[in-house]
N, C-alpha and C. Protein backbone atom coordinates (compact mmCIF):
# COMPACT_ATOMS: atom_id res chain seq x y z
N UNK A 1 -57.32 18.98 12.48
CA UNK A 1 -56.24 18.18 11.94
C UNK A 1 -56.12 16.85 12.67
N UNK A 2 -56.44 16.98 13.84
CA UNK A 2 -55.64 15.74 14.67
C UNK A 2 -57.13 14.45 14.23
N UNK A 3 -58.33 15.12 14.35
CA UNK A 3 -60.02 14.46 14.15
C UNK A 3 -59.46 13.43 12.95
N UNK A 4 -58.68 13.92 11.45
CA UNK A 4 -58.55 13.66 10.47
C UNK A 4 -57.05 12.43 10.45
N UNK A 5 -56.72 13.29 11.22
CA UNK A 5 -55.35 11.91 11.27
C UNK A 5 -55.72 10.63 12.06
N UNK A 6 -56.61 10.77 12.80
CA UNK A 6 -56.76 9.60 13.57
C UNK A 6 -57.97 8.83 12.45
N UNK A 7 -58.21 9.53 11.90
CA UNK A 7 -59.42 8.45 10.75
C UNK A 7 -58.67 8.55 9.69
N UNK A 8 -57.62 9.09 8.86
CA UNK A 8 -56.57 8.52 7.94
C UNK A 8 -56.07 7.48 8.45
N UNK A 9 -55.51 7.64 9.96
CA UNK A 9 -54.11 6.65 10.32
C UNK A 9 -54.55 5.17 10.51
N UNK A 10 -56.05 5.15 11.01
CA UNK A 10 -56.96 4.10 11.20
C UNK A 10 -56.84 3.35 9.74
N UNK A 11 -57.25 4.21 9.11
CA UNK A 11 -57.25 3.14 7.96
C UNK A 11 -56.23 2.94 7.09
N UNK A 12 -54.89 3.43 7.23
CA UNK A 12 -53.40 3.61 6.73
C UNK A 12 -52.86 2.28 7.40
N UNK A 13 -53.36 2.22 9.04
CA UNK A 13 -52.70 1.35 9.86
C UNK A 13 -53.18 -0.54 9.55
N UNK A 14 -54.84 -0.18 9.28
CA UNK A 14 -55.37 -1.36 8.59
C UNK A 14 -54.92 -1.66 7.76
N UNK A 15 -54.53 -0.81 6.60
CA UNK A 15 -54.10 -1.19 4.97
C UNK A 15 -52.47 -2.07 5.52
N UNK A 16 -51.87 -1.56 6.06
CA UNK A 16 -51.07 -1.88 6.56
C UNK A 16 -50.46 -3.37 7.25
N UNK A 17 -51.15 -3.49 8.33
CA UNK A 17 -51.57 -4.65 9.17
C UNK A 17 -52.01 -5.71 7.81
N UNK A 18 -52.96 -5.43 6.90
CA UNK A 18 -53.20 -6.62 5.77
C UNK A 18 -52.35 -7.06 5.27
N UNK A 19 -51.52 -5.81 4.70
CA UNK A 19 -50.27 -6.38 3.66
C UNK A 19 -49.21 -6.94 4.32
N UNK A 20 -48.71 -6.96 5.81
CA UNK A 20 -47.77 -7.65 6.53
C UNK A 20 -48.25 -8.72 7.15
N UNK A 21 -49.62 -8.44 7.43
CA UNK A 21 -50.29 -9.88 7.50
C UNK A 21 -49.80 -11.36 5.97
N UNK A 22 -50.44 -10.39 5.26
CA UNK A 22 -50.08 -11.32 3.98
C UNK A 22 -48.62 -11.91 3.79
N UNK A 23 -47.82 -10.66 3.90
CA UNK A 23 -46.05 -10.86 3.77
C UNK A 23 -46.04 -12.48 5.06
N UNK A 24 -46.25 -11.87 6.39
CA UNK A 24 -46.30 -13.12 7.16
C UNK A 24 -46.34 -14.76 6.90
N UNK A 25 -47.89 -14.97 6.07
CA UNK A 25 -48.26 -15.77 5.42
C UNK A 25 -47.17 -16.60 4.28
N UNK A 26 -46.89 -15.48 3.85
CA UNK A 26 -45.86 -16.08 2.27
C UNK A 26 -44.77 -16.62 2.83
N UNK A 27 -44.13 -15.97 4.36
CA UNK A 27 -42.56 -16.01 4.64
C UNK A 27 -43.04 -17.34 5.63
N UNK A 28 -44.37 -17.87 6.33
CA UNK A 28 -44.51 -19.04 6.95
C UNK A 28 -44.64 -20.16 5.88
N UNK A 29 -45.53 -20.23 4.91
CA UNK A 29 -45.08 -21.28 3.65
C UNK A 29 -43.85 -21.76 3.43
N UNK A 30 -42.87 -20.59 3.07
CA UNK A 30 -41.64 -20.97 2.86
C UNK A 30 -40.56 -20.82 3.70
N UNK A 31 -40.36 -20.85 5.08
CA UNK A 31 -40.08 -21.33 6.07
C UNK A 31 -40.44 -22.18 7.24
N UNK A 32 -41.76 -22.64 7.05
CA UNK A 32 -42.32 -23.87 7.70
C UNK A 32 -43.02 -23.35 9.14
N UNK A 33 -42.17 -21.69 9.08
CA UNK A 33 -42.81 -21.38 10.54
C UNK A 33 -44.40 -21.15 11.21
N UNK A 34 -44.48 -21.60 12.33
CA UNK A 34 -45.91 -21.86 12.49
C UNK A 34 -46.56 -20.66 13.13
N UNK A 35 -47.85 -20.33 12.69
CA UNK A 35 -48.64 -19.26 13.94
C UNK A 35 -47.87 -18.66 14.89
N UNK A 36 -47.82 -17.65 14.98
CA UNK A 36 -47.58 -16.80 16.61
C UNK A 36 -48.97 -16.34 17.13
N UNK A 37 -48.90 -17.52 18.33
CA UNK A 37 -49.74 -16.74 19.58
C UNK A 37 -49.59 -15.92 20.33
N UNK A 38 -48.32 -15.16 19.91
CA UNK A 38 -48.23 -13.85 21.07
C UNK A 38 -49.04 -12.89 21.14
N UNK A 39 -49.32 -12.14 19.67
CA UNK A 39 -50.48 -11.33 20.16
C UNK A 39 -51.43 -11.61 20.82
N UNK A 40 -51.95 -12.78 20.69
CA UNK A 40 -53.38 -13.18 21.76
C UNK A 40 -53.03 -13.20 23.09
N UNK A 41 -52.18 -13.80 23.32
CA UNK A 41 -51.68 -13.46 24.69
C UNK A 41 -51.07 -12.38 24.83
N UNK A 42 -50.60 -11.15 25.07
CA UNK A 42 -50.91 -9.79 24.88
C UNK A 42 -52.21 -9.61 25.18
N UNK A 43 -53.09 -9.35 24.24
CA UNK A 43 -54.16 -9.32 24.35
C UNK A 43 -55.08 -9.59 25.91
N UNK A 44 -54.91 -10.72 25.78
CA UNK A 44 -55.26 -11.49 27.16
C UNK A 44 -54.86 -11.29 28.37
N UNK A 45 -53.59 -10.63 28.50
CA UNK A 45 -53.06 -9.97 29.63
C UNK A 45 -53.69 -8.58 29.69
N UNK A 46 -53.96 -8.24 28.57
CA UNK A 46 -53.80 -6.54 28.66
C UNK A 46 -55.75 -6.63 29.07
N UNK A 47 -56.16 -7.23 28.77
CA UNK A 47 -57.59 -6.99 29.24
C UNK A 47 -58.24 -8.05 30.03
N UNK A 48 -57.50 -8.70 30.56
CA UNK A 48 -57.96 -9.63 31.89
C UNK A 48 -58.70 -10.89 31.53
N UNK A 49 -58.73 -11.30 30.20
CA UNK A 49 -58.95 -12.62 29.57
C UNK A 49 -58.45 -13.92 29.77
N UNK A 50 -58.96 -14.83 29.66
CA UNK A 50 -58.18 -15.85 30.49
C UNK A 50 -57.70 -16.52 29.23
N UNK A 51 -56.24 -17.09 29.39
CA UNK A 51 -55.22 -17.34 28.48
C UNK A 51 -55.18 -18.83 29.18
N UNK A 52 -54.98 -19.49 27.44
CA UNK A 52 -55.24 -20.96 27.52
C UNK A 52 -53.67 -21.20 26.96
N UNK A 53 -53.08 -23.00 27.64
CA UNK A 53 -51.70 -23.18 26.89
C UNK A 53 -51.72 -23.19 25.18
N UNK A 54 -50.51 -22.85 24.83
CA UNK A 54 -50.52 -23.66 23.68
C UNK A 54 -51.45 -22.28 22.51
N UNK A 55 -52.23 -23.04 21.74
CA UNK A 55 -52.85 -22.38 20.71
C UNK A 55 -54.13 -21.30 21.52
N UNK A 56 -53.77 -20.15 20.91
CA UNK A 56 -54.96 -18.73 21.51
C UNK A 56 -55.81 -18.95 20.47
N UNK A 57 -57.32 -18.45 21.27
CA UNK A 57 -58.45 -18.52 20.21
C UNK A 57 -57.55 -17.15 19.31
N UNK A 58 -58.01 -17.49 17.79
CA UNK A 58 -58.03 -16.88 16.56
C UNK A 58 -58.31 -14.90 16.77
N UNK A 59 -59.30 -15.48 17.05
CA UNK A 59 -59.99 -13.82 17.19
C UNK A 59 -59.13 -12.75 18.07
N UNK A 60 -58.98 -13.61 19.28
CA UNK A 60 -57.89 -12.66 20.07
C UNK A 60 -56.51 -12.25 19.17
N UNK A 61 -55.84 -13.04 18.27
CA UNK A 61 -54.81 -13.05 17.48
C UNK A 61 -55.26 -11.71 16.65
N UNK A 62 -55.94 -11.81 15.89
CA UNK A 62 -56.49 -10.82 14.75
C UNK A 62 -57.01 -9.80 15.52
N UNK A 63 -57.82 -9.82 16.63
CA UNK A 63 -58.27 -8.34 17.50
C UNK A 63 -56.66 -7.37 17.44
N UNK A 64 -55.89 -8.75 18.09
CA UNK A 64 -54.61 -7.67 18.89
C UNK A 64 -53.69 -7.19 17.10
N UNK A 65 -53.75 -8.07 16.64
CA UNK A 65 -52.88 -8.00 15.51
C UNK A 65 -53.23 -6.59 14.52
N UNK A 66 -54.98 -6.55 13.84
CA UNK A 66 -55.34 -5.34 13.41
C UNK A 66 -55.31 -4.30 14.22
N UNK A 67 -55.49 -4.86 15.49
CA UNK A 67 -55.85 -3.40 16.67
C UNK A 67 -54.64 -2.66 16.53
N UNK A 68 -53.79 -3.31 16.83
CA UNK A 68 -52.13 -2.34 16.81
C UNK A 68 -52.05 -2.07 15.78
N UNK A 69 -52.41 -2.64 14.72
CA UNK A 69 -51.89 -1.83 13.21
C UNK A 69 -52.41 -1.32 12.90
N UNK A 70 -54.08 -0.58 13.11
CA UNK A 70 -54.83 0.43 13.26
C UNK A 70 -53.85 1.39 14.20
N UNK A 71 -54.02 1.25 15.45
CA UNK A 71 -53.44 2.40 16.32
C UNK A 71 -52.24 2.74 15.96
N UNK A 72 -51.22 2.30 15.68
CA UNK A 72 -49.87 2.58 15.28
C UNK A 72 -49.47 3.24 14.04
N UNK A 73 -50.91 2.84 13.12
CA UNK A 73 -51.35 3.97 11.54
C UNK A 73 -51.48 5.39 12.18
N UNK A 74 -52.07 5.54 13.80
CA UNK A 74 -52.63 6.61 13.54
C UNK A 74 -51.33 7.57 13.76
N UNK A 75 -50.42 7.04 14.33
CA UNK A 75 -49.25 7.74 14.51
C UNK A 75 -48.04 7.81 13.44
N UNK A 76 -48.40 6.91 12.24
CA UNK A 76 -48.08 7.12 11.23
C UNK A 76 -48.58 8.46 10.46
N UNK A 77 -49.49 8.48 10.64
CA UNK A 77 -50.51 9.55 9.90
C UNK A 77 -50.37 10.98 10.34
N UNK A 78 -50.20 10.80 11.83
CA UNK A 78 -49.60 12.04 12.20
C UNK A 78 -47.86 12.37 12.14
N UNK A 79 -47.21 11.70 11.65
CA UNK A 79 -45.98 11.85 11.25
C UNK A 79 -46.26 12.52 9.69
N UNK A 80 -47.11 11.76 8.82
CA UNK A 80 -47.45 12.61 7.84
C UNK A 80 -47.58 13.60 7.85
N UNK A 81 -49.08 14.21 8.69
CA UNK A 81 -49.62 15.65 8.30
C UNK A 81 -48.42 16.07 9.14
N UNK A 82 -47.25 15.93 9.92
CA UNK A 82 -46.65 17.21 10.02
C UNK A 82 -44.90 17.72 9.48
N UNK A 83 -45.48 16.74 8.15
CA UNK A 83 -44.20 16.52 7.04
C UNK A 83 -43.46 15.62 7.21
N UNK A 84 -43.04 15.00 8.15
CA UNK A 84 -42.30 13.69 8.02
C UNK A 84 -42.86 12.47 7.01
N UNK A 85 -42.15 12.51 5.79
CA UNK A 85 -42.28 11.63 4.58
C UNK A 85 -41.47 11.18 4.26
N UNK A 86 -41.49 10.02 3.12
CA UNK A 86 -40.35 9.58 2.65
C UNK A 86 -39.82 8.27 3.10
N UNK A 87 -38.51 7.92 2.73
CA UNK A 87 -38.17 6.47 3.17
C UNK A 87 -37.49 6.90 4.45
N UNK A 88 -36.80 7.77 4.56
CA UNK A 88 -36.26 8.38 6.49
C UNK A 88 -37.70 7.97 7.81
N UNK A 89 -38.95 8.50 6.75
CA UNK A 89 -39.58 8.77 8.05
C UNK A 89 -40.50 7.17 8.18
N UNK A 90 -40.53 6.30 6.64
CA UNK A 90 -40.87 4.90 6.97
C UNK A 90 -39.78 4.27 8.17
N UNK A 91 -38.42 4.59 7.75
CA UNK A 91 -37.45 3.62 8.46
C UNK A 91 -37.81 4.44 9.81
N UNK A 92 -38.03 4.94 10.01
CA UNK A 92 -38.29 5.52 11.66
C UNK A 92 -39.24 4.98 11.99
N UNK A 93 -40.46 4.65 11.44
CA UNK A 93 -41.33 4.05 11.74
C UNK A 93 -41.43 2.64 11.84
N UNK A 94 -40.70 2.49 10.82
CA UNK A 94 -40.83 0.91 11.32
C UNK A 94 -40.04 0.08 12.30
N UNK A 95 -38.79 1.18 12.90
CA UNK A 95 -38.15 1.08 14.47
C UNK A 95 -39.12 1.10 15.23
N UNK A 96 -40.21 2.47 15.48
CA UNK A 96 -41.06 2.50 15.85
C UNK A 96 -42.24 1.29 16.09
N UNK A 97 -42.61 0.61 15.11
CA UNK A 97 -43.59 -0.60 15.11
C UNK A 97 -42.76 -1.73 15.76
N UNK A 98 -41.54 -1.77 15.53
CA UNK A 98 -40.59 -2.82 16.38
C UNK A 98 -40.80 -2.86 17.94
N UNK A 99 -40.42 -1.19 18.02
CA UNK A 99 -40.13 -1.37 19.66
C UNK A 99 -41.56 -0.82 20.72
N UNK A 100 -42.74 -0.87 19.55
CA UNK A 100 -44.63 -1.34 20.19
C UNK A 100 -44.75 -2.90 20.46
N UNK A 101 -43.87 -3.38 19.78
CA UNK A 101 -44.41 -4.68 19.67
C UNK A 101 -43.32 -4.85 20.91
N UNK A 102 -41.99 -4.48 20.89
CA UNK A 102 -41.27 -4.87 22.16
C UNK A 102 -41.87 -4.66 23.46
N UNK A 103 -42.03 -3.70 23.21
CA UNK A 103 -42.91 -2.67 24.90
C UNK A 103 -44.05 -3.36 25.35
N UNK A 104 -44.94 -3.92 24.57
CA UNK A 104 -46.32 -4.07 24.96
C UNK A 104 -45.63 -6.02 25.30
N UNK A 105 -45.02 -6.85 24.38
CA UNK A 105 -44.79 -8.26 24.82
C UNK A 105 -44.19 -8.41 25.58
N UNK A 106 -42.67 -7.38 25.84
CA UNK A 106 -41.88 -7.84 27.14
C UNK A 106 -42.29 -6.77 28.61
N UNK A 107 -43.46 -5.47 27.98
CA UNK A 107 -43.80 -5.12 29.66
C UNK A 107 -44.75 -5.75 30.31
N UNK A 108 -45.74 -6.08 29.09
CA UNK A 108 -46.99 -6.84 29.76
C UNK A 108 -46.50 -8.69 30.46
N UNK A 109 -45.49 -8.74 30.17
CA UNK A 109 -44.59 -10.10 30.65
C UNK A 109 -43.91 -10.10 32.02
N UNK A 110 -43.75 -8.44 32.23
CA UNK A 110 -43.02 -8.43 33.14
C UNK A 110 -44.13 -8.55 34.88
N UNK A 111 -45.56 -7.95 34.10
CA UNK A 111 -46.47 -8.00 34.87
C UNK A 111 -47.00 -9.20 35.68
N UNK A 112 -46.71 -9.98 34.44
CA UNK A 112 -47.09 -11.86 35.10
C UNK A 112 -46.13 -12.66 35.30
N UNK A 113 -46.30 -14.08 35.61
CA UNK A 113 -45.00 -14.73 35.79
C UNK A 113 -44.66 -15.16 34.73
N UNK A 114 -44.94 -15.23 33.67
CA UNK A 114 -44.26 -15.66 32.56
C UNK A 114 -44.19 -14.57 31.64
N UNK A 115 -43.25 -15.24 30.64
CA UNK A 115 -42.80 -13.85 29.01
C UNK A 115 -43.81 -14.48 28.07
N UNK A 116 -44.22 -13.44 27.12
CA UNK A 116 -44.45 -14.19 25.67
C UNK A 116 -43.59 -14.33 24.98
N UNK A 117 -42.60 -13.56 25.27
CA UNK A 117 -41.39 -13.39 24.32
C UNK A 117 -39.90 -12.89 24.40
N UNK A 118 -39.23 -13.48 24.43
CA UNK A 118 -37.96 -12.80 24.78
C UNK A 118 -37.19 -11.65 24.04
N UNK A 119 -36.37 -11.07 24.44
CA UNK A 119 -35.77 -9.81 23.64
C UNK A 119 -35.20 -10.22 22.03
N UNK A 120 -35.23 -9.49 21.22
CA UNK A 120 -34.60 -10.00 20.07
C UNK A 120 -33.29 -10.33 20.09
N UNK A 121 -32.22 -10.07 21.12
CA UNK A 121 -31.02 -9.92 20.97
C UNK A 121 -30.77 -11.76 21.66
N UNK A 122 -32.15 -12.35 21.61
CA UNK A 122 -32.01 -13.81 22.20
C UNK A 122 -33.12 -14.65 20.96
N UNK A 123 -33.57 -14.19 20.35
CA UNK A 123 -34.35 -14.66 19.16
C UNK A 123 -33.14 -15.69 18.07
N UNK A 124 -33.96 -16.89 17.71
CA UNK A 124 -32.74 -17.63 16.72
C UNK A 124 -32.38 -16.67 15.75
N UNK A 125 -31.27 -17.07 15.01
CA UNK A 125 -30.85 -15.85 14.05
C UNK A 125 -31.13 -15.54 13.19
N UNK A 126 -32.08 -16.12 12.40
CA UNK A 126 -32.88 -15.29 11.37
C UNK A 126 -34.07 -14.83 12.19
N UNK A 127 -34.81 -14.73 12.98
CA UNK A 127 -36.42 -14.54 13.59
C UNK A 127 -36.13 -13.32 13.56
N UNK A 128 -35.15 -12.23 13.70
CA UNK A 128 -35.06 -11.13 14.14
C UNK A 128 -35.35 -10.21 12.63
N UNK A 129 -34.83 -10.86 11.85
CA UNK A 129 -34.98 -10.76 10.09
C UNK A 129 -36.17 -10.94 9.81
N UNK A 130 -36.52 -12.36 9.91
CA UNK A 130 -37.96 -12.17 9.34
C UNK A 130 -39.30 -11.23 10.02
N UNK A 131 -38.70 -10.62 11.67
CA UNK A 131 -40.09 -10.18 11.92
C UNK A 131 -39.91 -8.58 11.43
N UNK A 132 -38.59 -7.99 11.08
CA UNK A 132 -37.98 -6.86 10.76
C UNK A 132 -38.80 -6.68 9.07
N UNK A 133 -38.46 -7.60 8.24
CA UNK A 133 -39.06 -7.89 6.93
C UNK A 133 -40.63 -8.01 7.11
N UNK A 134 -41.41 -8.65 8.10
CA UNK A 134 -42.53 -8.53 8.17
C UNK A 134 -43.34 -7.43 8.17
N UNK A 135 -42.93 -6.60 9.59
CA UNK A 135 -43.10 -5.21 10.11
C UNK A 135 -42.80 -4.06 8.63
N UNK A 136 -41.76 -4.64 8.07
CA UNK A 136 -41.32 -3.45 7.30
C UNK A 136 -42.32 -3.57 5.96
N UNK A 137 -42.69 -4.43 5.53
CA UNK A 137 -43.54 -4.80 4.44
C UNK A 137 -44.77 -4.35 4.83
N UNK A 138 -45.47 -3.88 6.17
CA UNK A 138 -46.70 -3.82 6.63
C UNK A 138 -46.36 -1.93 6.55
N UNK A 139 -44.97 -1.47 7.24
CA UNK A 139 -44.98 0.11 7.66
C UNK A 139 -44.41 0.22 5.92
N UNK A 140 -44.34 -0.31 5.18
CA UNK A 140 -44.51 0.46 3.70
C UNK A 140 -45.11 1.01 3.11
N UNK A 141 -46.35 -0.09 3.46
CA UNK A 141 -47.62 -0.25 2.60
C UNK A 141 -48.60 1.25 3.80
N UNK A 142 -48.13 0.80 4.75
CA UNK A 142 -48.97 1.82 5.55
C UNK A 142 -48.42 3.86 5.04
N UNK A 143 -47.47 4.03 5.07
CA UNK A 143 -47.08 5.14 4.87
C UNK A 143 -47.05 5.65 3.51
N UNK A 144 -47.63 4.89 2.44
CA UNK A 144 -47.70 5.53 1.28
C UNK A 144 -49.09 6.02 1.25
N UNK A 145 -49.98 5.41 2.33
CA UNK A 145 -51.68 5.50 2.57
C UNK A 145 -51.85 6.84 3.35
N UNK A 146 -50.67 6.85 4.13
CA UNK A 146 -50.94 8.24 5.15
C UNK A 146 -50.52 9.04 4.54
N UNK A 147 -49.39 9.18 3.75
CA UNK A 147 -49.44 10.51 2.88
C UNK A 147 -50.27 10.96 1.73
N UNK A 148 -50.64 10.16 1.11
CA UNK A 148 -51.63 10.57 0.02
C UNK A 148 -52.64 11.01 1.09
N UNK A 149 -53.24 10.57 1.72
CA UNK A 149 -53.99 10.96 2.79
C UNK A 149 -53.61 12.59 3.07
N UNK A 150 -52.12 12.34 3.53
CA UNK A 150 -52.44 14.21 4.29
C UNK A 150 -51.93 15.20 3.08
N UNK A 151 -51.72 14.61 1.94
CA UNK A 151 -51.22 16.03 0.91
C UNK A 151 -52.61 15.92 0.74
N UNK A 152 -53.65 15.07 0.58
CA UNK A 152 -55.48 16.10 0.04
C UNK A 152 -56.15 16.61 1.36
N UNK A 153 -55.18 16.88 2.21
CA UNK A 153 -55.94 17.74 3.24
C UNK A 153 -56.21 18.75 2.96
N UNK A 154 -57.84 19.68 3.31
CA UNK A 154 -57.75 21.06 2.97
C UNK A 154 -56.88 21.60 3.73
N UNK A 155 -56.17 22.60 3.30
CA UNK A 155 -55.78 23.84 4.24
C UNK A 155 -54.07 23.07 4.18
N UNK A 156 -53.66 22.19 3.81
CA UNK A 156 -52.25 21.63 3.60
C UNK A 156 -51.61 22.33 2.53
N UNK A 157 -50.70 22.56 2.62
CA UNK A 157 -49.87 23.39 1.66
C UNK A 157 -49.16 22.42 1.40
């Protein structure tokens, strides 16, 4: 079971990561907002890369960006196979994808002398909305992938 959730959640977490990727895209058009380099920096802390001011190479952005939304599928997926479905167990999850993204930007911050990011409860007053709407548009799309996924499991009742 667990062999199978981690190669559902992988690709639940990708499907995922695309479509909030995309949501991202639509909500920067029509709010003017620009790129976030935080994941790259993340990234760059978390594996000893050397972090440049200003704009992160691309790749580091998209490594850290799919990487977490792969890994964070897979724990989607295992919320699936062990019945947690539905819109209860999306909205749990997508608290969940909130406070990965909190943990990993403000612990790996705490490690160096600088933040990537400050707490949301200091974010301007919509940012906290749009990254809530982002996340949630990505853990939608992801959890309708992990359950179809674990109801054609053999041996699932």
């Amino acid at each position: 079971m667990l062999t199978r959730a981690v190669r559902q959640g992988l690709a639940a977490g990708l499907a995922g990561a695309v479509v909030m990727t995309a949501a991202e895209k639509v909500e920067q058009r029509v709010t003017g907002r620009p790129d976030s380099y935080v994941p790259a920096r993340v990234l760059a802390r978390l594996t000893g890369l050397p972090e440049s001011s200003g704009q992160q190479p691309r790749w580091q952005n998209l490594a850290m960006h799919y990487g977490q939304g792969a890994l964070v599928g897979v724990l989607r997926s295992v919320m699936a196979q062990a019945g947690l479905r539905g819109a209860w167990a999306s909205t749990m999850f997508t608290a969940l994808r909130l406070t990965n993204d909190q943990i990993l930007e403000n612990a790996i911050a705490r490690c160096t002398s600088s933040s990537t990011r400050s707490p949301p409860e200091r974010w301007p007053t919509r940012s906290p909305l749009v990254t809530a709407r982002a996340r949630g548009s990505g853990t939608r799309r992801c959890a309708p992938v992990a359950t179809q996924m674990s109801v054609h499991c053999p041996g699932r009742q």
